[in-house]
N, C-alpha and C. Protein backbone atom coordinates (compact mmCIF):
# COMPACT_ATOMS: atom_id res chain seq x y z
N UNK A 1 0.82 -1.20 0.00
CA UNK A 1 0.00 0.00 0.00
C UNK A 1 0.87 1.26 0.00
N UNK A 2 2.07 1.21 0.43
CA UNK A 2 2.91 2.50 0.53
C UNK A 2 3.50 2.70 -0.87
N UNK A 3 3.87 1.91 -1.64
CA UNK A 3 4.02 2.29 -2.88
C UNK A 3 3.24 3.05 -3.70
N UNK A 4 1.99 2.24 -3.77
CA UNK A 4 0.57 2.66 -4.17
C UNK A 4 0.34 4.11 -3.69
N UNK A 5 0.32 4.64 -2.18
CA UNK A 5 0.58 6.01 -1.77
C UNK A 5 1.45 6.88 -1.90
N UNK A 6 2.31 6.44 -2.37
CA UNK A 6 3.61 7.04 -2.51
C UNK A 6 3.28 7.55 -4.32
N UNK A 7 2.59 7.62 -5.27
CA UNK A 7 2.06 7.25 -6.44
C UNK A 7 0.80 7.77 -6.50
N UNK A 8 0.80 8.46 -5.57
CA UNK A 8 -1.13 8.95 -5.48
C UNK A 8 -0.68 9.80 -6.74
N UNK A 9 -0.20 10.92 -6.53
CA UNK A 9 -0.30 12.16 -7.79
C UNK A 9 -0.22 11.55 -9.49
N UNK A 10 1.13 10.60 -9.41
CA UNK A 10 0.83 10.03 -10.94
C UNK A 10 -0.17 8.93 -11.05
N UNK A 11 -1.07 8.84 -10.22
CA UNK A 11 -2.03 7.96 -10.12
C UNK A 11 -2.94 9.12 -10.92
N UNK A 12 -3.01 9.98 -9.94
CA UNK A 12 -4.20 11.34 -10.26
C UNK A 12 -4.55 11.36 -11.32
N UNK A 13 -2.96 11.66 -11.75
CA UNK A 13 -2.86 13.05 -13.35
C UNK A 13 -3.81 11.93 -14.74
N UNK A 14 -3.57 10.40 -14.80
CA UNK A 14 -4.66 10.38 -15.51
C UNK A 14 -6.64 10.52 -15.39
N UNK A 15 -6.40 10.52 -14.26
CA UNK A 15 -8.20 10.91 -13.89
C UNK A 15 -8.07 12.21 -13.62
N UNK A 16 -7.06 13.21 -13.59
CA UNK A 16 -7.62 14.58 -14.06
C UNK A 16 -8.02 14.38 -15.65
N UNK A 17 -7.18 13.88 -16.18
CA UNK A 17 -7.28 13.95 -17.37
C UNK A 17 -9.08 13.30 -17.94
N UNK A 18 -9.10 12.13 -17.59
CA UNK A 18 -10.76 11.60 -18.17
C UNK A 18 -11.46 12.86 -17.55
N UNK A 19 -11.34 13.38 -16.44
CA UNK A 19 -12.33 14.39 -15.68
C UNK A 19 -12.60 15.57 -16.59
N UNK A 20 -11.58 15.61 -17.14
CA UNK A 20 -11.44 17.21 -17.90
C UNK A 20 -12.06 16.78 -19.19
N UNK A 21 -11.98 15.65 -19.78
CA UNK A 21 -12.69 15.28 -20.93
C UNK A 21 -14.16 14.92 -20.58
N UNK A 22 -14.31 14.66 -19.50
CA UNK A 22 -16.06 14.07 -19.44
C UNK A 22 -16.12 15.70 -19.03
N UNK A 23 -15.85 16.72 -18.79
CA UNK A 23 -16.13 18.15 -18.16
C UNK A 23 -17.90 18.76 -19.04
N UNK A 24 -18.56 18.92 -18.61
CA UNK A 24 -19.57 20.25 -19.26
C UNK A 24 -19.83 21.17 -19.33
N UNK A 25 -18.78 21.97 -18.84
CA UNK A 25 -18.50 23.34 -17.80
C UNK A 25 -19.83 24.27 -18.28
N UNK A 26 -21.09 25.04 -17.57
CA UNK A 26 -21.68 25.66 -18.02
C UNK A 26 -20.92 27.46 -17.37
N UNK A 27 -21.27 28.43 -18.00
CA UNK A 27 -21.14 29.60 -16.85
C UNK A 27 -21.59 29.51 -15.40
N UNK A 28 -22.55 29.12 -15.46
CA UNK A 28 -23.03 29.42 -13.55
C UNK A 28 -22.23 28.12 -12.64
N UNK A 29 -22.14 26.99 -13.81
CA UNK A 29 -21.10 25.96 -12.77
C UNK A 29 -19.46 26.55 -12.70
N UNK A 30 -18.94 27.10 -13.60
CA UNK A 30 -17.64 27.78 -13.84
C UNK A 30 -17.63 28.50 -12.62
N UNK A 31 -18.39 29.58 -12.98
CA UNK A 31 -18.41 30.46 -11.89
C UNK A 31 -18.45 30.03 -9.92
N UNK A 32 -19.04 29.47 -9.72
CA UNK A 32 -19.39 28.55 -8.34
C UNK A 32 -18.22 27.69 -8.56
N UNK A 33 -17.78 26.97 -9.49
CA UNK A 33 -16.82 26.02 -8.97
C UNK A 33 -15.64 26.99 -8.95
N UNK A 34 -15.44 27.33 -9.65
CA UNK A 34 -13.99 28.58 -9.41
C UNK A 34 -14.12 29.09 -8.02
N UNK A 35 -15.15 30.05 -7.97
CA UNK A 35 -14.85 30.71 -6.52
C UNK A 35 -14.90 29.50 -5.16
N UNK A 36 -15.15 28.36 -5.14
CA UNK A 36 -14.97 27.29 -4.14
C UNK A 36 -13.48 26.82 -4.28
N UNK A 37 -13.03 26.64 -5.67
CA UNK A 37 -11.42 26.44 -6.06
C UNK A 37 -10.50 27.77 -5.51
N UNK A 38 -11.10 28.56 -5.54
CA UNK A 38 -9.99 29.58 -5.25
C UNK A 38 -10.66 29.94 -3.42
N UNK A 39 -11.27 29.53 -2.81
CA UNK A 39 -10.72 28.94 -1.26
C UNK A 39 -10.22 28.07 -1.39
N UNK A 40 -9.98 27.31 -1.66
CA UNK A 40 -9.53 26.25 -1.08
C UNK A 40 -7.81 26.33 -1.78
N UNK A 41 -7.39 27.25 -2.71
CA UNK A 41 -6.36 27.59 -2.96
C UNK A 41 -5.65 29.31 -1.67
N UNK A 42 -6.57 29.60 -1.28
CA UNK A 42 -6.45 30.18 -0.24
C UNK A 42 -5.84 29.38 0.71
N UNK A 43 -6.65 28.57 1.13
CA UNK A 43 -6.45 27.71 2.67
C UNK A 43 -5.26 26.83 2.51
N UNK A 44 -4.31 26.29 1.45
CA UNK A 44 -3.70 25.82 0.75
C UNK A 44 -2.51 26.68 1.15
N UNK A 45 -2.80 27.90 0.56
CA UNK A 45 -1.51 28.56 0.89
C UNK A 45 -1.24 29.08 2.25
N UNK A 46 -2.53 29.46 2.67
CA UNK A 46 -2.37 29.53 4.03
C UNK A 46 -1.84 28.84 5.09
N UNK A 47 -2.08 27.71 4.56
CA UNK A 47 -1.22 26.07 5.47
C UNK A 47 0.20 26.48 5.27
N UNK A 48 0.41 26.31 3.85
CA UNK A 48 1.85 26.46 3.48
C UNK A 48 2.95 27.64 4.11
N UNK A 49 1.99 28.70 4.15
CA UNK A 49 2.62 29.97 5.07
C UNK A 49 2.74 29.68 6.41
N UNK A 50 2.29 28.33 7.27
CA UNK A 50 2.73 28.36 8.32
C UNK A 50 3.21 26.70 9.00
N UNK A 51 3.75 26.02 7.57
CA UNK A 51 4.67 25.02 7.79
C UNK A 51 5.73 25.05 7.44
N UNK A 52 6.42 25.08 8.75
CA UNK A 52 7.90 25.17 9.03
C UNK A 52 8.22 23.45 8.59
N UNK A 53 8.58 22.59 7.25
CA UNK A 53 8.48 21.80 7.14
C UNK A 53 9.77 20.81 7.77
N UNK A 54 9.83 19.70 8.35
CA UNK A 54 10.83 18.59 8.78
C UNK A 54 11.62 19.66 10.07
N UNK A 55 10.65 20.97 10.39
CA UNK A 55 11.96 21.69 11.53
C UNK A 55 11.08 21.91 12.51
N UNK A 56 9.25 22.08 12.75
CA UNK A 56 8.63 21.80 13.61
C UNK A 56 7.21 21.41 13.79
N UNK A 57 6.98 21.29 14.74
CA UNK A 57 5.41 20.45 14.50
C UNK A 57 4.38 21.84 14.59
N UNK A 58 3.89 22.25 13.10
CA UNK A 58 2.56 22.76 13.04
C UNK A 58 1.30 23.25 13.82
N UNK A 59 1.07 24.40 14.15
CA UNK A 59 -0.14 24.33 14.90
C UNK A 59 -0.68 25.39 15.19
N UNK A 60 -0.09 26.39 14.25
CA UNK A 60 -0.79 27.73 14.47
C UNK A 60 -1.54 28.26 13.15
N UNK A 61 -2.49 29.15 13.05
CA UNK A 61 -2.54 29.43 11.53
C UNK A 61 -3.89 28.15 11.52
N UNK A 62 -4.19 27.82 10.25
CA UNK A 62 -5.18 26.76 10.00
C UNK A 62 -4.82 25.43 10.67
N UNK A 63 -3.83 25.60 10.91
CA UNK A 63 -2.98 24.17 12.09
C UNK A 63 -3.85 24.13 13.00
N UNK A 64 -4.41 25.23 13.51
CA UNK A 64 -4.71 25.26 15.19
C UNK A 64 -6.25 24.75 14.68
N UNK A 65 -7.23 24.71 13.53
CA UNK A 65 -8.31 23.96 13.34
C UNK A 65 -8.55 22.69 12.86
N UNK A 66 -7.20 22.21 11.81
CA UNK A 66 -7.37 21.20 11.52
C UNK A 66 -6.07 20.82 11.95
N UNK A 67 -5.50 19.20 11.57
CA UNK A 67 -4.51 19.08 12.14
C UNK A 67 -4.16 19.00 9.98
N UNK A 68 -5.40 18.64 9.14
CA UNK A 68 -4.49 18.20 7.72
C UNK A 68 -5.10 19.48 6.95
N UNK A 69 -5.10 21.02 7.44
CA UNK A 69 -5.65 22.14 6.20
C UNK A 69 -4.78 21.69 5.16
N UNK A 70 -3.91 21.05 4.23
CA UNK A 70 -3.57 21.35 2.89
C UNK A 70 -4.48 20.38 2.21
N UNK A 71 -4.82 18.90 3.14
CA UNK A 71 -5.92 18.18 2.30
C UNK A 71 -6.90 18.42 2.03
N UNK A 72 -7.46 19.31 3.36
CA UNK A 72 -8.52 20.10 3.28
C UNK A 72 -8.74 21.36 2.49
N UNK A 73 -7.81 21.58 2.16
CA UNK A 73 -7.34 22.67 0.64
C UNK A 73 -7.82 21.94 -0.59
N UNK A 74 -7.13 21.17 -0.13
CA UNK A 74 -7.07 20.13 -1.61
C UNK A 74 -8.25 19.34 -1.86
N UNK A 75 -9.25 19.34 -1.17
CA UNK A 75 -10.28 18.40 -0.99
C UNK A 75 -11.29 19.92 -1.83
N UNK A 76 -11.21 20.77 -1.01
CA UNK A 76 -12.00 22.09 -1.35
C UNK A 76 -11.76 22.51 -2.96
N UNK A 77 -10.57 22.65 -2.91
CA UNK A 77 -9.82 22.86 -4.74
C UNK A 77 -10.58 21.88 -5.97
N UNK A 78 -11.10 20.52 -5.63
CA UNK A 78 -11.09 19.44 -6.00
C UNK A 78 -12.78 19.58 -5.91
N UNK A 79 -13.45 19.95 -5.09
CA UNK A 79 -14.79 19.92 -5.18
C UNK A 79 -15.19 21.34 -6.16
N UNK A 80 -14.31 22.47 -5.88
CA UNK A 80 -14.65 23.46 -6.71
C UNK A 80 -14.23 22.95 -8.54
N UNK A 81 -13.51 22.24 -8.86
CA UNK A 81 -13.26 22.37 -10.35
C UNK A 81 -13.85 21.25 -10.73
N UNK A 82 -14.55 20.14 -9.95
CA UNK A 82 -15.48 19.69 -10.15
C UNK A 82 -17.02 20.08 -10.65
N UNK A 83 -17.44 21.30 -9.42
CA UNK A 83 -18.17 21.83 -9.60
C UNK A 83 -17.98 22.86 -10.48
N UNK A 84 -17.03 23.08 -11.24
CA UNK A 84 -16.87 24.38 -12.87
C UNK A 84 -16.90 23.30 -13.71
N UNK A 85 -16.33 22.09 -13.35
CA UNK A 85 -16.51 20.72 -14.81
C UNK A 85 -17.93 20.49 -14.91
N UNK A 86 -19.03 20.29 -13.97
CA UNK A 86 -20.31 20.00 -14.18
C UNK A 86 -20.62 19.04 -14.75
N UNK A 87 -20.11 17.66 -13.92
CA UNK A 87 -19.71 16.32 -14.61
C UNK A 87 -19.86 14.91 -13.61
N UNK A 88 -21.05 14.65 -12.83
CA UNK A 88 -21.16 13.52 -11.76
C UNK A 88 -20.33 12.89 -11.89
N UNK A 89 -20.28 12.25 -13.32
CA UNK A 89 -19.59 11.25 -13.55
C UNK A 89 -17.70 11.44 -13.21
N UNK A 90 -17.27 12.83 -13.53
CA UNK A 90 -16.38 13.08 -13.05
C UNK A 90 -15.98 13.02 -11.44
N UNK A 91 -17.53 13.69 -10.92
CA UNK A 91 -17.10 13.70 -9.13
C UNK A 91 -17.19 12.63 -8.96
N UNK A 92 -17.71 11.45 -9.19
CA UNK A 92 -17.85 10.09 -8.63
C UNK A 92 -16.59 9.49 -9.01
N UNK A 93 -15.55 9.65 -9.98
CA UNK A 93 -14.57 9.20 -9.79
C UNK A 93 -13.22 9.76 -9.16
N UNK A 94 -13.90 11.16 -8.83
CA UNK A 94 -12.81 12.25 -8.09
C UNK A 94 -12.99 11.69 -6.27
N UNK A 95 -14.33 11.26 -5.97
CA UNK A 95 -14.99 10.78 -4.82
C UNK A 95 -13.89 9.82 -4.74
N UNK A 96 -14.30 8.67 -5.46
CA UNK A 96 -13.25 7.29 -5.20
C UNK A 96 -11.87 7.17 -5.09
N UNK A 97 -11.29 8.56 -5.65
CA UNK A 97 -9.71 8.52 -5.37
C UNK A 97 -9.52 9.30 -4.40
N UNK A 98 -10.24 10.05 -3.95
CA UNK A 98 -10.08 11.11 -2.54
C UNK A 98 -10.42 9.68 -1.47
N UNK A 99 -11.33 8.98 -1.44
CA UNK A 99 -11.65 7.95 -0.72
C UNK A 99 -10.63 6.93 -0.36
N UNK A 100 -10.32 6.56 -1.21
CA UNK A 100 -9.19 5.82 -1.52
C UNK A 100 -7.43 6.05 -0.41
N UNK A 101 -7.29 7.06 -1.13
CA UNK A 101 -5.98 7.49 -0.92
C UNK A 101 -5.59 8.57 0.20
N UNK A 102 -6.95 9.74 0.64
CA UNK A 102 -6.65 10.47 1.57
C UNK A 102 -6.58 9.68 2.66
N UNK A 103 -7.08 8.94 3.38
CA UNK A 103 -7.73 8.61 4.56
C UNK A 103 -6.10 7.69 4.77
N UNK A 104 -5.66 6.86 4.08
CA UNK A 104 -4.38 6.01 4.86
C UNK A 104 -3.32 7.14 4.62
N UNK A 105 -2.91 8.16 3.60
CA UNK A 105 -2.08 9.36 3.48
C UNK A 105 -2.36 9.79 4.88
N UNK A 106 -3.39 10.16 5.62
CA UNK A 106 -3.15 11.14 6.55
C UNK A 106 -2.37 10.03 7.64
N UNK A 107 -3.11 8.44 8.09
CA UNK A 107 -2.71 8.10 9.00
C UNK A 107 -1.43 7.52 8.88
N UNK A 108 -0.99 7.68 7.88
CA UNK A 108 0.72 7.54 7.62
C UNK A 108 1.30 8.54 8.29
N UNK A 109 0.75 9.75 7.92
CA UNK A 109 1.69 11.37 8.20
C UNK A 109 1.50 11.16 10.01
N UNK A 110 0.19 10.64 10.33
CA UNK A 110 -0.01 11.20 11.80
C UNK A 110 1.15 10.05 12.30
N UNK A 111 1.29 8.73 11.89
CA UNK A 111 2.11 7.98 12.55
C UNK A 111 3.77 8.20 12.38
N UNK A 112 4.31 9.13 11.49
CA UNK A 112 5.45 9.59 11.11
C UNK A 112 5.54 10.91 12.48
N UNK A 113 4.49 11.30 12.37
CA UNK A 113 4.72 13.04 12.97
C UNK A 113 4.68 12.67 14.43
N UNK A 114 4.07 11.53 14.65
CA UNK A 114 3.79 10.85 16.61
C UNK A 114 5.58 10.37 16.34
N UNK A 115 6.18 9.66 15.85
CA UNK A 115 7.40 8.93 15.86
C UNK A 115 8.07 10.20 16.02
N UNK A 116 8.03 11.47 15.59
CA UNK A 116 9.05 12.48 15.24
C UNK A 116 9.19 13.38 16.55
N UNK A 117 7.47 13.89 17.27
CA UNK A 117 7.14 14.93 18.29
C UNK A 117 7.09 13.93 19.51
N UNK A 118 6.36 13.03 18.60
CA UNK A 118 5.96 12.40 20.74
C UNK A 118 4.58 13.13 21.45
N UNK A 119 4.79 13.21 22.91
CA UNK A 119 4.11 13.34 23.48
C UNK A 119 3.53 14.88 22.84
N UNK A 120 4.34 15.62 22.43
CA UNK A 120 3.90 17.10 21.56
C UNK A 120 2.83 16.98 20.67
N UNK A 121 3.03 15.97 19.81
CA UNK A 121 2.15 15.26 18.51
C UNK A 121 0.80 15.05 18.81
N UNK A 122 0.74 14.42 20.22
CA UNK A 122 -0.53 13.49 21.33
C UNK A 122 -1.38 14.51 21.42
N UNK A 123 -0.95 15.40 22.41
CA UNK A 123 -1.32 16.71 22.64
C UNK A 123 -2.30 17.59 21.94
N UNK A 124 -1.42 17.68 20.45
CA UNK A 124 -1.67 18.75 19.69
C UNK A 124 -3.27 18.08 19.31
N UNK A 125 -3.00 16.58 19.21
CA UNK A 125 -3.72 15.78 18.27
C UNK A 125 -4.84 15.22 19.16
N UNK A 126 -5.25 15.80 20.52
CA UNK A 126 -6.71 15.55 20.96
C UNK A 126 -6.65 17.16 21.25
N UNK A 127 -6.37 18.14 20.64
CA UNK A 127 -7.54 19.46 20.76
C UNK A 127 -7.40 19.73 19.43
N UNK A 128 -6.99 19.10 18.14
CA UNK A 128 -7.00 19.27 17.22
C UNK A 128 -7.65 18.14 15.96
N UNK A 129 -8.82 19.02 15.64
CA UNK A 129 -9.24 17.83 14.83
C UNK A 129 -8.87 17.14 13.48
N UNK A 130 -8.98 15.92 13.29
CA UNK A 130 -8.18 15.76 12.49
C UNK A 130 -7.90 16.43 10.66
N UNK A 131 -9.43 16.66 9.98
CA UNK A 131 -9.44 16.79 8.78
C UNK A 131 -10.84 18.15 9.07
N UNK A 132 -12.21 17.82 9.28
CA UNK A 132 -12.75 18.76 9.65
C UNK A 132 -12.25 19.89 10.48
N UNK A 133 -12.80 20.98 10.10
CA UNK A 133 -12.18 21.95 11.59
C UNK A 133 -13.21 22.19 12.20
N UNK A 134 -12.24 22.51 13.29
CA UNK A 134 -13.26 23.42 14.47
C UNK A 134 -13.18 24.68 14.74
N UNK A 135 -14.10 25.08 14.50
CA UNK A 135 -14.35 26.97 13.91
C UNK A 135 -14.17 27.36 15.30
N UNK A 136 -12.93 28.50 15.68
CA UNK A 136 -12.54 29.15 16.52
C UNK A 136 -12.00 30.30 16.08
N UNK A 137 -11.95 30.92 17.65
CA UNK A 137 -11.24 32.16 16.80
C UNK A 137 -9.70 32.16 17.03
N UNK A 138 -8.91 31.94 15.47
CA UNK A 138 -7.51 32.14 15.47
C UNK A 138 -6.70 33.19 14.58
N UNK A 139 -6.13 33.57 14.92
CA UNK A 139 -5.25 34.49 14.23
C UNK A 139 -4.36 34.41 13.44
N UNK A 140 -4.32 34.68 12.03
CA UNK A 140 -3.97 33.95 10.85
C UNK A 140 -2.80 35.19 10.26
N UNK A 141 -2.17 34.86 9.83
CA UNK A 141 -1.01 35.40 9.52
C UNK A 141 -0.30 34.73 8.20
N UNK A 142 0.62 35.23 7.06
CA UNK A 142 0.75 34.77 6.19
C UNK A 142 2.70 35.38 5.96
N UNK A 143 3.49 33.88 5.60
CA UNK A 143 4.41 33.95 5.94
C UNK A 143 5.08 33.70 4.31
N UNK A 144 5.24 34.70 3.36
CA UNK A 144 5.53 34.65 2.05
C UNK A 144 6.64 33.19 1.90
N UNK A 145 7.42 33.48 2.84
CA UNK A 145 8.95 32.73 2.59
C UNK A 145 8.56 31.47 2.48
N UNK A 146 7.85 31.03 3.48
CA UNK A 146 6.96 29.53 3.89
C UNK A 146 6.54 28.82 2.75
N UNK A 147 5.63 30.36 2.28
CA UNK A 147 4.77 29.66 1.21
C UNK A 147 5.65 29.15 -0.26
N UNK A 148 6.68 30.05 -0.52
CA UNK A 148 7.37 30.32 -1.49
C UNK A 148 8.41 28.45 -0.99
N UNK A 149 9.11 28.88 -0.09
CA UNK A 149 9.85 27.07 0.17
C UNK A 149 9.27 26.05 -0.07
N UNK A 150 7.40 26.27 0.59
CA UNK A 150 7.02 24.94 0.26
C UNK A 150 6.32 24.57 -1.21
N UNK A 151 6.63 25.69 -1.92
CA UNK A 151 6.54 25.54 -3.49
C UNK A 151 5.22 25.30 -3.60
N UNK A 152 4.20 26.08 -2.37
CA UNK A 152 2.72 25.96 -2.62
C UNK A 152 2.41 26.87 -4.02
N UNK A 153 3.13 27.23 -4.53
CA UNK A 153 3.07 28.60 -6.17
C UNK A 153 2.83 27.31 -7.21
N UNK A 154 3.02 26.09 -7.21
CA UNK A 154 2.37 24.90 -7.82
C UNK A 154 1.63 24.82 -7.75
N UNK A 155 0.73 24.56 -6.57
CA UNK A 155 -0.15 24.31 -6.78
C UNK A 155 -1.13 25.23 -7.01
N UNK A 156 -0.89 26.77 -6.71
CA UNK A 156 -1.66 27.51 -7.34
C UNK A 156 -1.97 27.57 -8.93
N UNK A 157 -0.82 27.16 -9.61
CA UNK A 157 -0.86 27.63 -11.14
C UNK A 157 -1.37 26.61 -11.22
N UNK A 158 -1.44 25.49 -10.98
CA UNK A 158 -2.20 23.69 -11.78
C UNK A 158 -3.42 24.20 -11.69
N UNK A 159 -3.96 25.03 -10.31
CA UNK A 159 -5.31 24.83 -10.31
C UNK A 159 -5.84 26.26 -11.28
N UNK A 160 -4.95 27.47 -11.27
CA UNK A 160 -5.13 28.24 -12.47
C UNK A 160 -5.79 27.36 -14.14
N UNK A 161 -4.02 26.56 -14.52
CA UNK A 161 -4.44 25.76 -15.20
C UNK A 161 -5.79 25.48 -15.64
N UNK A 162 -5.76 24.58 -14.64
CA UNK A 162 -7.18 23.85 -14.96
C UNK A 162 -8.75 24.23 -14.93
N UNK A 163 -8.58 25.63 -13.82
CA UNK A 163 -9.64 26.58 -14.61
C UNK A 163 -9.78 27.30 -15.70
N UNK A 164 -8.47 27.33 -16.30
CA UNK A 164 -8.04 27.73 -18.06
C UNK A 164 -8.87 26.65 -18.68
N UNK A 165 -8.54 25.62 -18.44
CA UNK A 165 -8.60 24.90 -19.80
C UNK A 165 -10.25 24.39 -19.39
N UNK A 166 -11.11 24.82 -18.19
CA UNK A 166 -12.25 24.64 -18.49
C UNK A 166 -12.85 25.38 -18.97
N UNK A 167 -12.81 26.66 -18.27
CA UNK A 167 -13.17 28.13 -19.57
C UNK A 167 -12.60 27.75 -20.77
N UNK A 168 -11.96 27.47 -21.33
CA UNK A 168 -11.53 27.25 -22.79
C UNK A 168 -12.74 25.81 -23.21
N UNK A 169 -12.74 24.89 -22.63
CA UNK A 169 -13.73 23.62 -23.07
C UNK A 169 -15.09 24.32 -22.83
N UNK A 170 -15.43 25.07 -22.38
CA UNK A 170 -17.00 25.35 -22.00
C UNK A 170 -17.01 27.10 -23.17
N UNK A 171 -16.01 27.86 -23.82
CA UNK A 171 -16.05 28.24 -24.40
C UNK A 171 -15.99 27.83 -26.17
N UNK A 172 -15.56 26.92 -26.19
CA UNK A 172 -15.07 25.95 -27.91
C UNK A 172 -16.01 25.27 -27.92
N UNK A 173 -16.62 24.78 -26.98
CA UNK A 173 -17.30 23.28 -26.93
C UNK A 173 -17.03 22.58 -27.29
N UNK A 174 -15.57 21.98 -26.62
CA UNK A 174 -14.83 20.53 -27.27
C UNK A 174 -15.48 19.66 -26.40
């Protein structure tokens, strides 16, 4: 199974690909799925601006609601360009690989990050929920350098990308 996880993304890139071809993009789904894609490219970078990566354990910033905001970025990103594709058939197979592959990804990371912090990890990880958050009030701050190291500027442009090339399919009507 760790291979297999280790392989999620070139697993992905061909079911982005069928996704983008089964796509129907209308305007009012474009529109709604974009602005849900671009939170969740927010919250994305926002994670990224406040992981200090392999130098400490996480927990301020969207840390302090979830313990996984970039999946939860990525889960959000993923329901919005779904919802601009306007394509069940697409979310039902976007469903099965989020199903699939998030759920042992996280409990890999949590059993790496308990081996790494310890009792810090324990802690963090019963007032912190794991994937849902818990709406509090925290104080959010945005740390360019962070974001820029953890090369979250990828994943902004893919998901640019791929709202390109649905405005372009819902404009041509390929």
């Amino acid at each position: 199974m760790d291979v297999l996880l280790r392989q999620r993304v070139r697993i992905g890139l061909p079911l982005v690909v069928v996704c983008a071809w089964l796509a129907k993009p209308t305007p009012e789904s474009f529109v709604v799925g974009t602005v849900i894609a671009l939170l969740g490219v927010l919250l994305r970078g926002l994670a990224a601006s406040h992981l200090p990566k392999h130098a400490d354990l996480a927990t301020s910033g969207p840390y302090a609601l979830t313990r996984n905001p970039l999946y939860l970025g990525s889960a959000i990103v993923a329901c919005g360009l779904l919802v601009a594709a306007h394509s069940w058939t697409a979310g039902m197979l976007a469903a099965g690989y989020f199903a699939l592959f998030y759920p042992p990804v996280i409990r890999k990371e949590e059993r790496r990050l308990r081996a790494r912090y310890g009792a810090a990890f324990d802690d963090y990880a019963a007032r912190v929920p794991r994937f849902w958050p818990r709406i509090s009030r925290v104080r959010f701050t945005w740390s360019w350098a962070l974001y820029g190291r953890n090369g979250e500027y990828h994943s902004t442009a893919g998901v640019l990308i791929g709202l390109a090339l649905l405005w372009l399919k819902m404009h041509l009507h390929v």
